[in-house]
N, C-alpha and C. Protein backbone atom coordinates (compact mmCIF):
# COMPACT_ATOMS: atom_id res chain seq x y z
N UNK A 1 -79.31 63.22 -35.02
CA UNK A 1 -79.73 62.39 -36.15
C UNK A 1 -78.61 61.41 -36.50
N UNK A 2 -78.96 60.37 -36.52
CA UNK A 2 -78.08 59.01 -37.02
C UNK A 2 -77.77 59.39 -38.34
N UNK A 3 -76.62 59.31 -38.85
CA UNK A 3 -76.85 59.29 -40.98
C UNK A 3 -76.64 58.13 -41.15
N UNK A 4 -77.13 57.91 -42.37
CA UNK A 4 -77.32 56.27 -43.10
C UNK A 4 -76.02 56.45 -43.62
N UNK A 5 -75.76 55.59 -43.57
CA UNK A 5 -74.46 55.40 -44.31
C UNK A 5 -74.40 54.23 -45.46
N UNK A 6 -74.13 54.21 -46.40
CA UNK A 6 -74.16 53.09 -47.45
C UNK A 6 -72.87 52.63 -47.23
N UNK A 7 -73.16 51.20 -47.48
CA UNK A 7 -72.12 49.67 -47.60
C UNK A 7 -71.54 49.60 -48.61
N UNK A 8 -70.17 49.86 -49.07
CA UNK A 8 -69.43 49.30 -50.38
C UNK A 8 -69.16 47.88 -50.53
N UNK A 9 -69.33 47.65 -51.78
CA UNK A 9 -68.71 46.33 -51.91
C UNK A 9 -67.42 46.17 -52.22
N UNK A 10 -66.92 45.01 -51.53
CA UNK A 10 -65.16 44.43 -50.80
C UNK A 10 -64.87 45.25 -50.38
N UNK A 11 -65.53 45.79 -49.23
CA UNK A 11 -65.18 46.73 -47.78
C UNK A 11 -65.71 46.19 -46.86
N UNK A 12 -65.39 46.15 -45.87
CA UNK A 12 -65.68 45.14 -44.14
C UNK A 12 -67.20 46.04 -44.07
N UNK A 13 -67.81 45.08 -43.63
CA UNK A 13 -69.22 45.48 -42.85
C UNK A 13 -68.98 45.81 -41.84
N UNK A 14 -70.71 46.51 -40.86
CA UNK A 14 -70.16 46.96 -39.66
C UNK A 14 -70.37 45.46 -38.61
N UNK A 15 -69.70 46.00 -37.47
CA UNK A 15 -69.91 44.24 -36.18
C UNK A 15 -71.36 44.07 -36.40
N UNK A 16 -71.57 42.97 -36.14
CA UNK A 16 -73.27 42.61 -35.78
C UNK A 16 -73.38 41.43 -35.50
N UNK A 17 -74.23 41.77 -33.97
CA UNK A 17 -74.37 40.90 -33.30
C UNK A 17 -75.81 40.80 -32.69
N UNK A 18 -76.33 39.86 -32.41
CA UNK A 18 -77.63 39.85 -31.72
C UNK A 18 -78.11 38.50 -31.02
N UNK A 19 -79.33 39.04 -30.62
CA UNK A 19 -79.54 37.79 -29.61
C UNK A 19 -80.48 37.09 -30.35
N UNK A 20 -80.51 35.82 -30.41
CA UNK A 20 -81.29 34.67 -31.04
C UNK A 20 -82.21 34.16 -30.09
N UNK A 21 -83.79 33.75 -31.04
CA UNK A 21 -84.79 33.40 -30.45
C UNK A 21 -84.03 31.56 -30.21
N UNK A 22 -84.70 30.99 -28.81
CA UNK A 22 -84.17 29.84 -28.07
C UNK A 22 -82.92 30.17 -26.89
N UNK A 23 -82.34 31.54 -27.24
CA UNK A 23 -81.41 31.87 -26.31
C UNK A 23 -80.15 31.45 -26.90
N UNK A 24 -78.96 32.25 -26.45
CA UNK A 24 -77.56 32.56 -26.67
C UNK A 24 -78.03 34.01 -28.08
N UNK A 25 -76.66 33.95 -28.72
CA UNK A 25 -76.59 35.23 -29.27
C UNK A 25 -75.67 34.86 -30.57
N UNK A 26 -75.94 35.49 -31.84
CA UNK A 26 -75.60 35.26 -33.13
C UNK A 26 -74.39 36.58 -33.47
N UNK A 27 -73.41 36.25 -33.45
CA UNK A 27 -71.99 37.00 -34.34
C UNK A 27 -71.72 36.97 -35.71
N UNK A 28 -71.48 38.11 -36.34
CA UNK A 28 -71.53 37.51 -38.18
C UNK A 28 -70.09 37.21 -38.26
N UNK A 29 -69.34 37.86 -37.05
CA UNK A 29 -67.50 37.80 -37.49
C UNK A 29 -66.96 36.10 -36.80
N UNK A 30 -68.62 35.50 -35.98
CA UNK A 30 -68.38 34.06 -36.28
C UNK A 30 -68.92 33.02 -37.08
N UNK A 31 -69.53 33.15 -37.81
CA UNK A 31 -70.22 32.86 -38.94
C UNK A 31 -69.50 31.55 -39.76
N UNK A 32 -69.54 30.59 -39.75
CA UNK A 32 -69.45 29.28 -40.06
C UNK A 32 -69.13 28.93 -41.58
N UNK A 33 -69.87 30.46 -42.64
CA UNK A 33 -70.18 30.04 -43.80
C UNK A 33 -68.93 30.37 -45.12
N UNK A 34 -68.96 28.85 -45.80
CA UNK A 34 -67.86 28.39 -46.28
C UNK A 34 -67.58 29.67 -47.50
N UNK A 35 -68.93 30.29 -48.07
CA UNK A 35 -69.03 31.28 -49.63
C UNK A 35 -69.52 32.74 -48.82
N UNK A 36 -70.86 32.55 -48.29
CA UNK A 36 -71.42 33.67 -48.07
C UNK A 36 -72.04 33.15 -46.30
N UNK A 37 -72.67 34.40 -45.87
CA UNK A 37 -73.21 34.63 -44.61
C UNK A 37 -74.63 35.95 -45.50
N UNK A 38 -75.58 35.50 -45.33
CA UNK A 38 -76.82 35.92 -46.17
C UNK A 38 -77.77 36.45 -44.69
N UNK A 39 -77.72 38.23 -44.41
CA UNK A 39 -78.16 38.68 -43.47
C UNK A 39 -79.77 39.30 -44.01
N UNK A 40 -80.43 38.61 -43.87
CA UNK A 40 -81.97 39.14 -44.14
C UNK A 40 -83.02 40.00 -42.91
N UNK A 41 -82.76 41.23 -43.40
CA UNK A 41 -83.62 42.59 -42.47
C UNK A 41 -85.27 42.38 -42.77
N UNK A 42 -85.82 42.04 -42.15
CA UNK A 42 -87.17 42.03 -42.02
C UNK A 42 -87.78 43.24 -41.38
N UNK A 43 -89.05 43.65 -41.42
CA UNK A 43 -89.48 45.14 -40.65
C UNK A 43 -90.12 44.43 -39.32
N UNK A 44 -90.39 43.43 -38.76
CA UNK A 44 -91.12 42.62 -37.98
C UNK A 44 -92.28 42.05 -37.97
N UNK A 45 -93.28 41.47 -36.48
CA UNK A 45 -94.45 41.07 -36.86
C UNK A 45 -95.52 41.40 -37.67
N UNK A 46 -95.09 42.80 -37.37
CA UNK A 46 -96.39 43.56 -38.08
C UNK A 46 -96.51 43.62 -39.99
N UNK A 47 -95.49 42.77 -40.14
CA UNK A 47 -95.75 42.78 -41.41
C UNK A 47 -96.03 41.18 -42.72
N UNK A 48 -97.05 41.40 -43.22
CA UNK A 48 -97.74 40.00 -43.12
C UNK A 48 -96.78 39.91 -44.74
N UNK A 49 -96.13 40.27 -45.27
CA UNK A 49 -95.78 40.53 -46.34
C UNK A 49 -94.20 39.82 -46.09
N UNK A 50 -93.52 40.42 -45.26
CA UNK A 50 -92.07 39.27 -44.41
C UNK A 50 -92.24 38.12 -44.37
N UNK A 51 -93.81 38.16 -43.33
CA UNK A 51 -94.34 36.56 -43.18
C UNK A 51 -94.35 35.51 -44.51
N UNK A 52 -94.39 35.88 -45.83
CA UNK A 52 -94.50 35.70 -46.68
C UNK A 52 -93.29 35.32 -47.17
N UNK A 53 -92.68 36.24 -47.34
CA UNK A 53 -90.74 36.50 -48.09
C UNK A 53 -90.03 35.34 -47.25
N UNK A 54 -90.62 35.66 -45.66
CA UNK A 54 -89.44 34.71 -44.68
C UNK A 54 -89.97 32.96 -44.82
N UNK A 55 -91.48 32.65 -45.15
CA UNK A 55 -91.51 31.32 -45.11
C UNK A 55 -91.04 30.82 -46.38
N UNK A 56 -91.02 31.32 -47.12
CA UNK A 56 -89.74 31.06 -49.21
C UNK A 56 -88.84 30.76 -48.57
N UNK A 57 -88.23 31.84 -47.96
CA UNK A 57 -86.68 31.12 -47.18
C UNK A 57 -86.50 30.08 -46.43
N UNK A 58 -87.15 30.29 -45.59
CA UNK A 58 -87.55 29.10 -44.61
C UNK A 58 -87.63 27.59 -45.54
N UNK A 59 -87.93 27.85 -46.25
CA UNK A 59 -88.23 25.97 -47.51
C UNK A 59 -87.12 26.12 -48.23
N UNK A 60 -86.39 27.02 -48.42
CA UNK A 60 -85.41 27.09 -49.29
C UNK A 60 -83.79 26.85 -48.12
N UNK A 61 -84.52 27.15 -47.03
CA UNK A 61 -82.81 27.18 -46.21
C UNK A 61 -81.92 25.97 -46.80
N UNK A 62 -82.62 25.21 -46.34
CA UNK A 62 -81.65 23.31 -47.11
C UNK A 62 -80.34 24.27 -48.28
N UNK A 63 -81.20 24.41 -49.35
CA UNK A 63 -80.58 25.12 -50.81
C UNK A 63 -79.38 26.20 -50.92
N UNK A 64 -79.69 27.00 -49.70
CA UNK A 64 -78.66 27.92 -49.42
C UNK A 64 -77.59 27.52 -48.86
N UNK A 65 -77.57 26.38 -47.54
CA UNK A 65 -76.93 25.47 -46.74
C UNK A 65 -76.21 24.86 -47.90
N UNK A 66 -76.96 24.53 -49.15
CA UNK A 66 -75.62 23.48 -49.71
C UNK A 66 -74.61 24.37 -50.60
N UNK A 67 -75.23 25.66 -50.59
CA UNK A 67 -74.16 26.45 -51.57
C UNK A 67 -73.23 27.33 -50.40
N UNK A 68 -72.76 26.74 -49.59
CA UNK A 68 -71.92 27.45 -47.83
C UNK A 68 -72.59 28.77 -48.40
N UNK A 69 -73.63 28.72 -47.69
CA UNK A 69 -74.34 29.95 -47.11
C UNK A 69 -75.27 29.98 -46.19
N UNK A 70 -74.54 30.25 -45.46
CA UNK A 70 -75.04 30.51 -43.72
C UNK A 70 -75.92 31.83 -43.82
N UNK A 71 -77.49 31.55 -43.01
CA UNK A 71 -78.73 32.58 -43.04
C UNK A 71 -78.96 33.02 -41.18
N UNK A 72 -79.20 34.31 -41.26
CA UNK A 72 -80.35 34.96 -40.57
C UNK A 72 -81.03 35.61 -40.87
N UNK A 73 -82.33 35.64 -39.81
CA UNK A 73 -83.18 36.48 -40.31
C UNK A 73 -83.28 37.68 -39.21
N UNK A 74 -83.24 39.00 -39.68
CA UNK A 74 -83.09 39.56 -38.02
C UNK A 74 -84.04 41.10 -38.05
N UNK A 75 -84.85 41.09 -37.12
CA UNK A 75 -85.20 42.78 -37.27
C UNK A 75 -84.69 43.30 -35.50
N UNK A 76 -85.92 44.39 -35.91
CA UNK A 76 -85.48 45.31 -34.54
C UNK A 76 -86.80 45.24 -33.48
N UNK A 77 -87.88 44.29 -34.19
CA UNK A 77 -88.56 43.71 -32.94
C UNK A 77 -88.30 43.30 -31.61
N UNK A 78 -88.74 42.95 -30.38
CA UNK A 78 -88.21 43.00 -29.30
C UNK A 78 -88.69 41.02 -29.39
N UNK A 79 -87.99 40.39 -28.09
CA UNK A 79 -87.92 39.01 -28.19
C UNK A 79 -89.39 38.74 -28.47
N UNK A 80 -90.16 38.92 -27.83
CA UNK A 80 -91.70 38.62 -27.70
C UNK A 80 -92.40 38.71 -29.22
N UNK A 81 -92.21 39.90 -29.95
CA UNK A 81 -92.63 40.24 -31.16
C UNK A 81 -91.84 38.58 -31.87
N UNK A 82 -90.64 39.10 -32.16
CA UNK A 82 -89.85 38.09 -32.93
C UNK A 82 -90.44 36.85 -32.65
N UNK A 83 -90.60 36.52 -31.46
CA UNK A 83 -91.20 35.04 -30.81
C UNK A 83 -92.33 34.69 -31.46
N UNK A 84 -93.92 35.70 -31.51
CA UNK A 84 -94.45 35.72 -32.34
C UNK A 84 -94.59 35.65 -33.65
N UNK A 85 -93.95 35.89 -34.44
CA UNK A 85 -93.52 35.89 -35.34
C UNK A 85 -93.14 34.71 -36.17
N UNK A 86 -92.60 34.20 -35.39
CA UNK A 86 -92.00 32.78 -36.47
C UNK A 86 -93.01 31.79 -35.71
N UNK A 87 -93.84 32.34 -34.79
CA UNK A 87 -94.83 30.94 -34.09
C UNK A 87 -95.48 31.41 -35.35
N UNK A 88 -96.24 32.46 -35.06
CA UNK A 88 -97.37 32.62 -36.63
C UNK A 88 -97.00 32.37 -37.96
N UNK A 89 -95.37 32.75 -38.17
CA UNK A 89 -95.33 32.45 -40.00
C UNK A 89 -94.77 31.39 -40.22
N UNK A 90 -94.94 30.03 -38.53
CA UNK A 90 -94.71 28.67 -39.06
C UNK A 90 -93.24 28.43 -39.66
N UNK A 91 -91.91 29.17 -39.15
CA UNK A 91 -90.83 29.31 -40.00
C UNK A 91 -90.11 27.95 -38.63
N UNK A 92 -89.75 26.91 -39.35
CA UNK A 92 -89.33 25.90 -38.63
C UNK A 92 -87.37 25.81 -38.63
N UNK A 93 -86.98 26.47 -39.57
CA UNK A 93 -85.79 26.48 -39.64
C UNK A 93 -84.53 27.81 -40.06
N UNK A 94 -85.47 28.49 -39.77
CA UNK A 94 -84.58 29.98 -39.70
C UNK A 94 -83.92 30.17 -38.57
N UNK A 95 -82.67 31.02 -38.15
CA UNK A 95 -81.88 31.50 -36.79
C UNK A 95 -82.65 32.62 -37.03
N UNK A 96 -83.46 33.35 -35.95
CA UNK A 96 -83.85 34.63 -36.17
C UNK A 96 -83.60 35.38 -35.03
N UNK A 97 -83.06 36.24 -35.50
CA UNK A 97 -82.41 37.44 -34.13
C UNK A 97 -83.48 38.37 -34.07
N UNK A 98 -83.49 39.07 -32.81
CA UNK A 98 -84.03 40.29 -32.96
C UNK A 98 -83.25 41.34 -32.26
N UNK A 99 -83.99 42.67 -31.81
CA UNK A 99 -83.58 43.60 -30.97
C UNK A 99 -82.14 44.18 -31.76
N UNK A 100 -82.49 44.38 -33.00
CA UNK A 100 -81.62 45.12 -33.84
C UNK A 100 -81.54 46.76 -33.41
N UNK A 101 -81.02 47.42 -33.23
CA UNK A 101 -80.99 49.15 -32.74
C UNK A 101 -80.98 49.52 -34.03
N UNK A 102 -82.01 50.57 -34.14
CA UNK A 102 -82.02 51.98 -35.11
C UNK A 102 -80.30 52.11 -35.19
N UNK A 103 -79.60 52.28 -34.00
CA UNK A 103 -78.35 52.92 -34.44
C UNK A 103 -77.45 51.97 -35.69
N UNK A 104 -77.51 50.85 -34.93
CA UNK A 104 -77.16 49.51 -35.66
C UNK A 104 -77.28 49.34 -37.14
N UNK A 105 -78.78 49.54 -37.81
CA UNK A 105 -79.74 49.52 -38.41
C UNK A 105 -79.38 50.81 -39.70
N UNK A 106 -78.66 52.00 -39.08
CA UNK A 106 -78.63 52.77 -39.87
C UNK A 106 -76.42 52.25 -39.90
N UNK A 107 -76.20 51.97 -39.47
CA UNK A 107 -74.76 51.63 -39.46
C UNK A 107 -74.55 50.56 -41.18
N UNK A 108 -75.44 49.67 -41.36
CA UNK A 108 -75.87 49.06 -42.16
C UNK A 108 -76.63 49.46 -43.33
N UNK A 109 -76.65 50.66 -43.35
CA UNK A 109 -77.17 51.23 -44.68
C UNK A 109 -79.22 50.89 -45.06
N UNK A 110 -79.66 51.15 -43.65
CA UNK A 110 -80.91 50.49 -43.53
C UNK A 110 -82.08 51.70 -43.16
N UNK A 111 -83.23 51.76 -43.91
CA UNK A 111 -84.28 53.02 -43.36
C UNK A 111 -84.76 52.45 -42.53
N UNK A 112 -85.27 53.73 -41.70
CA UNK A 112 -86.44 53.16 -40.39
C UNK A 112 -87.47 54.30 -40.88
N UNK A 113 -88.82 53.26 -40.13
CA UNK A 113 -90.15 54.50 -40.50
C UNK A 113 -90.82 54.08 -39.13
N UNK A 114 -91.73 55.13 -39.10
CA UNK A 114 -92.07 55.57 -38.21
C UNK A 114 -94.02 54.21 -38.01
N UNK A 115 -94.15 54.46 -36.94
CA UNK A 115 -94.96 53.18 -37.13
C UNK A 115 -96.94 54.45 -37.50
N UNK A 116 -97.77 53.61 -38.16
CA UNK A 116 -98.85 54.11 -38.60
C UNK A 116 -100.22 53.37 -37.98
N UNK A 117 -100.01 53.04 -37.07
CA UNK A 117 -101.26 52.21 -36.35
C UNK A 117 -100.91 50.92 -36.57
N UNK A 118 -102.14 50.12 -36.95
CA UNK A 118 -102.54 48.88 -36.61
C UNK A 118 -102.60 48.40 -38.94
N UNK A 119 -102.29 47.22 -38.84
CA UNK A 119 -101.66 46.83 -40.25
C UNK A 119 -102.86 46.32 -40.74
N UNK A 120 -102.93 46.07 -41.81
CA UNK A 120 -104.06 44.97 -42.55
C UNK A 120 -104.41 44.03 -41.54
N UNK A 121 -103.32 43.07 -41.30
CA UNK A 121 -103.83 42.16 -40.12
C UNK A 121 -104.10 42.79 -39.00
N UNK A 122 -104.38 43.30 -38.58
CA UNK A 122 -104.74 44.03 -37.01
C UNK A 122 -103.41 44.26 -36.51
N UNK A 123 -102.26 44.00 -36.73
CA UNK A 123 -101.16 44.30 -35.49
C UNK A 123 -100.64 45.78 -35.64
N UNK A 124 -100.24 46.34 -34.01
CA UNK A 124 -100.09 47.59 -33.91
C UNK A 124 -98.29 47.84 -34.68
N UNK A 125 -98.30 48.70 -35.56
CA UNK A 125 -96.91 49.04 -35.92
C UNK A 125 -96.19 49.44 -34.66
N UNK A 126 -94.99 48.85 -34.56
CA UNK A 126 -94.03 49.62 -33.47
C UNK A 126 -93.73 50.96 -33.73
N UNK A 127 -93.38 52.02 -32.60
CA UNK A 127 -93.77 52.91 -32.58
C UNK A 127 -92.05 53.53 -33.77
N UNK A 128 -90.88 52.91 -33.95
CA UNK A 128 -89.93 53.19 -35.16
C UNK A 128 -89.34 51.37 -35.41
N UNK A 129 -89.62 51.21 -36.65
CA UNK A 129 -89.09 50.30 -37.13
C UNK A 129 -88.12 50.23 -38.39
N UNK A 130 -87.30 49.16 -38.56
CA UNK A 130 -86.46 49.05 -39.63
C UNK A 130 -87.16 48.57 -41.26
N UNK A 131 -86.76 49.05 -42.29
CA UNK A 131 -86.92 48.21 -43.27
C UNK A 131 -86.19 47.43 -44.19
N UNK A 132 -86.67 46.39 -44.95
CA UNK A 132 -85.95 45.40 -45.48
C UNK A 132 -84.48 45.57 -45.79
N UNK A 133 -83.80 44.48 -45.90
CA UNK A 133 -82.24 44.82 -46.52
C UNK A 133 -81.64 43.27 -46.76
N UNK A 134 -81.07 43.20 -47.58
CA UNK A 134 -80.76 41.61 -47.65
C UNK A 134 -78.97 41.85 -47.95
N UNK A 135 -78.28 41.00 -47.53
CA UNK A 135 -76.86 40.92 -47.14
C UNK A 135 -76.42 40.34 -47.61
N UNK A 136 -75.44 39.72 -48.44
CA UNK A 136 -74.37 38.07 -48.54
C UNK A 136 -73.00 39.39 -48.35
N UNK A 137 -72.00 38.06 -47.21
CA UNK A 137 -71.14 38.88 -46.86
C UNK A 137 -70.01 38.16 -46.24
N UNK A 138 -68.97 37.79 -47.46
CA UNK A 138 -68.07 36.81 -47.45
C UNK A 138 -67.35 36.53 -46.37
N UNK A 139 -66.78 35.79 -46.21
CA UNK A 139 -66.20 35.37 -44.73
C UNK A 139 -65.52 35.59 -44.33
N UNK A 140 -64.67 36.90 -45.06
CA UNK A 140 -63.79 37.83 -44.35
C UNK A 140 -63.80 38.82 -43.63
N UNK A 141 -65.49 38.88 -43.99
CA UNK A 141 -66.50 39.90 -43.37
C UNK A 141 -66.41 41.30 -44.45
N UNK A 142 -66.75 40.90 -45.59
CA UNK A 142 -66.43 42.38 -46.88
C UNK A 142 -68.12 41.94 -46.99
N UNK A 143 -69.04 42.78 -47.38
CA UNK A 143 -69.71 43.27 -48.19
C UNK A 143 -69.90 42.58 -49.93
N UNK A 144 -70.53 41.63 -50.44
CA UNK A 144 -70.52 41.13 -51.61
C UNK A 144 -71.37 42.24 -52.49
N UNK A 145 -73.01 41.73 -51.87
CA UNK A 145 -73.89 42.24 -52.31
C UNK A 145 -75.07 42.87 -50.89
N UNK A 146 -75.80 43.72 -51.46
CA UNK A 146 -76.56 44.15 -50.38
C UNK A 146 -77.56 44.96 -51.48
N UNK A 147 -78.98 44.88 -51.05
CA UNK A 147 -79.81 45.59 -51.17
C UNK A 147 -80.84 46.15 -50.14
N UNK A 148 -81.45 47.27 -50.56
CA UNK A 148 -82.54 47.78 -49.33
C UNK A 148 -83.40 48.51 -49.55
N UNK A 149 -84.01 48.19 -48.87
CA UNK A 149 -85.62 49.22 -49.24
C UNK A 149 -86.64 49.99 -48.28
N UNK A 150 -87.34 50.64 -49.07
CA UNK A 150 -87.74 51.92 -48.21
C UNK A 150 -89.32 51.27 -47.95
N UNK A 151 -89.46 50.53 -48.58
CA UNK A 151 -91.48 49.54 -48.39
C UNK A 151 -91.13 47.98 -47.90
N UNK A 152 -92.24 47.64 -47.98
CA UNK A 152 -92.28 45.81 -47.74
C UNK A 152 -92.31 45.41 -49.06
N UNK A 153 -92.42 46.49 -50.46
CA UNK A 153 -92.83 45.73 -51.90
C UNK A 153 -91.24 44.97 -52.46
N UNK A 154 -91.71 44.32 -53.27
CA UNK A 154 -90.37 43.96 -54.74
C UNK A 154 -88.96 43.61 -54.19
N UNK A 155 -88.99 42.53 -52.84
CA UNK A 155 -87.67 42.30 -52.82
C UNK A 155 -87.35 40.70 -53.40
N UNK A 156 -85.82 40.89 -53.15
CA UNK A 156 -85.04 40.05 -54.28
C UNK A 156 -85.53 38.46 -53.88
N UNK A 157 -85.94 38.06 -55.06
CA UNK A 157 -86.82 36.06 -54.72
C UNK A 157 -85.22 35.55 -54.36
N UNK A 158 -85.79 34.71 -53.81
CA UNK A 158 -85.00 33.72 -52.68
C UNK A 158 -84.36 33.00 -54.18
N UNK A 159 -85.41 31.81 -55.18
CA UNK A 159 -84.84 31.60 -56.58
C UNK A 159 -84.12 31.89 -57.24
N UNK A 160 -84.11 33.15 -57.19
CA UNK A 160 -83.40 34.42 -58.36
C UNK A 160 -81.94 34.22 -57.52
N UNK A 161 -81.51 34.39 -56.27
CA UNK A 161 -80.55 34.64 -55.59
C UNK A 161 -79.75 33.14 -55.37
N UNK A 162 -80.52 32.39 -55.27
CA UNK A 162 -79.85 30.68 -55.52
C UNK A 162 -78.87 30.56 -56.79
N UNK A 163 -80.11 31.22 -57.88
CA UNK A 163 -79.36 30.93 -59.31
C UNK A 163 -78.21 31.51 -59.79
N UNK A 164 -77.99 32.91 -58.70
CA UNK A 164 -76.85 33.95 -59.06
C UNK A 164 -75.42 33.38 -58.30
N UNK A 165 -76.04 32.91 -56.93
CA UNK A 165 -75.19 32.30 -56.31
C UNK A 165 -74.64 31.15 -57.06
N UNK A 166 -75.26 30.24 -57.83
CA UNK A 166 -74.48 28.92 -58.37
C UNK A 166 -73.49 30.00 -59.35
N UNK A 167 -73.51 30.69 -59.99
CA UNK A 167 -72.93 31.10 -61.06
C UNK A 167 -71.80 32.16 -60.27
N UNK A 168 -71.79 32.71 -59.34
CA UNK A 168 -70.66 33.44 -58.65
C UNK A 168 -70.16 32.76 -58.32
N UNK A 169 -70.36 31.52 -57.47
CA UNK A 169 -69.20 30.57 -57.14
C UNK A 169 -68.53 30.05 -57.74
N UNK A 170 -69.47 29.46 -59.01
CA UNK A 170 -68.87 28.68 -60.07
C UNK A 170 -67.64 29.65 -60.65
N UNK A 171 -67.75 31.06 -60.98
CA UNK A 171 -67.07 31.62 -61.91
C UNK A 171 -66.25 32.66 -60.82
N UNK A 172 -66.53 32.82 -59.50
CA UNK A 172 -65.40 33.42 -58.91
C UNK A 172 -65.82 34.96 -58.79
N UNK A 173 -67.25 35.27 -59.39
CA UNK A 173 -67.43 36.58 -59.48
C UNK A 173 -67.46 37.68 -58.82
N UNK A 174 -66.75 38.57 -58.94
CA UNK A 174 -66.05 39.91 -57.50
C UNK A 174 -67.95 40.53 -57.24
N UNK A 175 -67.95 40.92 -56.06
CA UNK A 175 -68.68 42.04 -55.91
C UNK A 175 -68.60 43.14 -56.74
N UNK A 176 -69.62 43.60 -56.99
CA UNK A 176 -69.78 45.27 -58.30
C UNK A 176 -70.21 46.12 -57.33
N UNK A 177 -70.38 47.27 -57.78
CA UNK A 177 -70.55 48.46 -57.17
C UNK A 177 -69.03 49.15 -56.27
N UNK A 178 -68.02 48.64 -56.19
CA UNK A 178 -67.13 48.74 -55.07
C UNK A 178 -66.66 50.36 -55.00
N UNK A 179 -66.61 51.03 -56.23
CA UNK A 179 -66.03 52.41 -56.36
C UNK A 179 -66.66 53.61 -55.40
N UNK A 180 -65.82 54.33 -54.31
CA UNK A 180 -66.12 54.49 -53.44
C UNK A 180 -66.28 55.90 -53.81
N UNK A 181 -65.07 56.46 -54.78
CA UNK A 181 -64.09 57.86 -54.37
C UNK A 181 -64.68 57.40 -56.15
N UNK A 182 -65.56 58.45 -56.34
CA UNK A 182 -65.51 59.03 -58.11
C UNK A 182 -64.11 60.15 -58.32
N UNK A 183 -63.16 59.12 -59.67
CA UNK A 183 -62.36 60.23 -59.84
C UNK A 183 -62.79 61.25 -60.79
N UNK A 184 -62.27 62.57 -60.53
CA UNK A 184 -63.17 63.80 -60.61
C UNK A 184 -63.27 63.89 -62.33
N UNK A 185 -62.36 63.64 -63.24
CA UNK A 185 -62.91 63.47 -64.74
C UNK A 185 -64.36 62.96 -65.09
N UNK A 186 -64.20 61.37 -64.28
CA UNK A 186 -65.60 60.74 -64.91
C UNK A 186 -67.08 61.32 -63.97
N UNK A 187 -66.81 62.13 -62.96
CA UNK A 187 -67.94 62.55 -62.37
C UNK A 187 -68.64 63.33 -62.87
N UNK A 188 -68.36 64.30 -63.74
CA UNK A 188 -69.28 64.91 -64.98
C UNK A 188 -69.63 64.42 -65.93
């Protein structure tokens, strides 16, 4: 059994690397971006609900680009799926990786579920897939913010995350959550 391991914030992430739809391959420890590097976990084709979340982003990339924040979008679909994928959800300007590993996947503080047939839209669930997780992850490669989830429901609007971003840059604001080691007084 893999264990999940959770991500602290201002602690190094794990490597990640993958291969990009058009060919060559995406590095986060080369990552271009001037504030943040914004890693978005999708569950894959089979989910018409991504298709949704990823074309917001997709109209919004410009917006993120001007606040230095460099995007992917990446699951653990195989090239063909992924390929599909952005042909059907029409996403004209996303980098989207795929062929993310379960091992990878749980290295990153990420659930996988098990696949349940064929989706609302007809497509067959892969037989273990990843679920959502969204990343910004400064360019030293630390961990800012990260969230993740166990469904396709209630993740964080693309809007909401623009507006937080103008105001962290503006004001310099540290990552929260960072406390790793509870000292043993305040743990009761």
């Amino acid at each position: 059994m893999t264990q999940l391991t959770p991500l602290f914030p201002r602690q190094p992430v794990p490597v990640l690397s993958v291969p990009t739809l058009g060919g060559g391959s995406w590095n986060l420890a080369e990552s271009p971006a001037e504030n943040f590097t914004m890693v978005v976990v999708y569950r894959g084709l089979h989910c018409p609900i991504c298709g949704t979340y990823l074309k917001d982003l997709d109209r919004k990339l410009a917006d993120f680009k001007e606040r230095g924040v460099e995007v992917i979008v990446l699951s653990s679909d195989d090239e063909a799926r992924a390929t599909q994928a952005k042909d059907d959800w029409k996403l004209e300007n996303l980098t989207v990786g795929y062929g993310l590993t379960l091992s990878k996947a749980r290295e990153w503080g990420l659930y996988v579920s098990s696949g349940r047939g064929k989706t609302s839209v007809g497509i067959e669930e892969p037989s273990l897939f990843v679920e959502p997780g969204l990343f910004l992850v400064r360019p030293n490669g630390e961990l800012y913010f990260a969230t993740v989830q166990t469904m396709p429901f209630a993740r964080p609007e693309f809007g909401a995350i623009l507006k937080a971003l103008d105001f962290v840059i503006a004001k310099d604001y540290p990552g929260r959550g960072e406390i790793v080691d509870i000292p043993a007084e305040a743990a009761e």
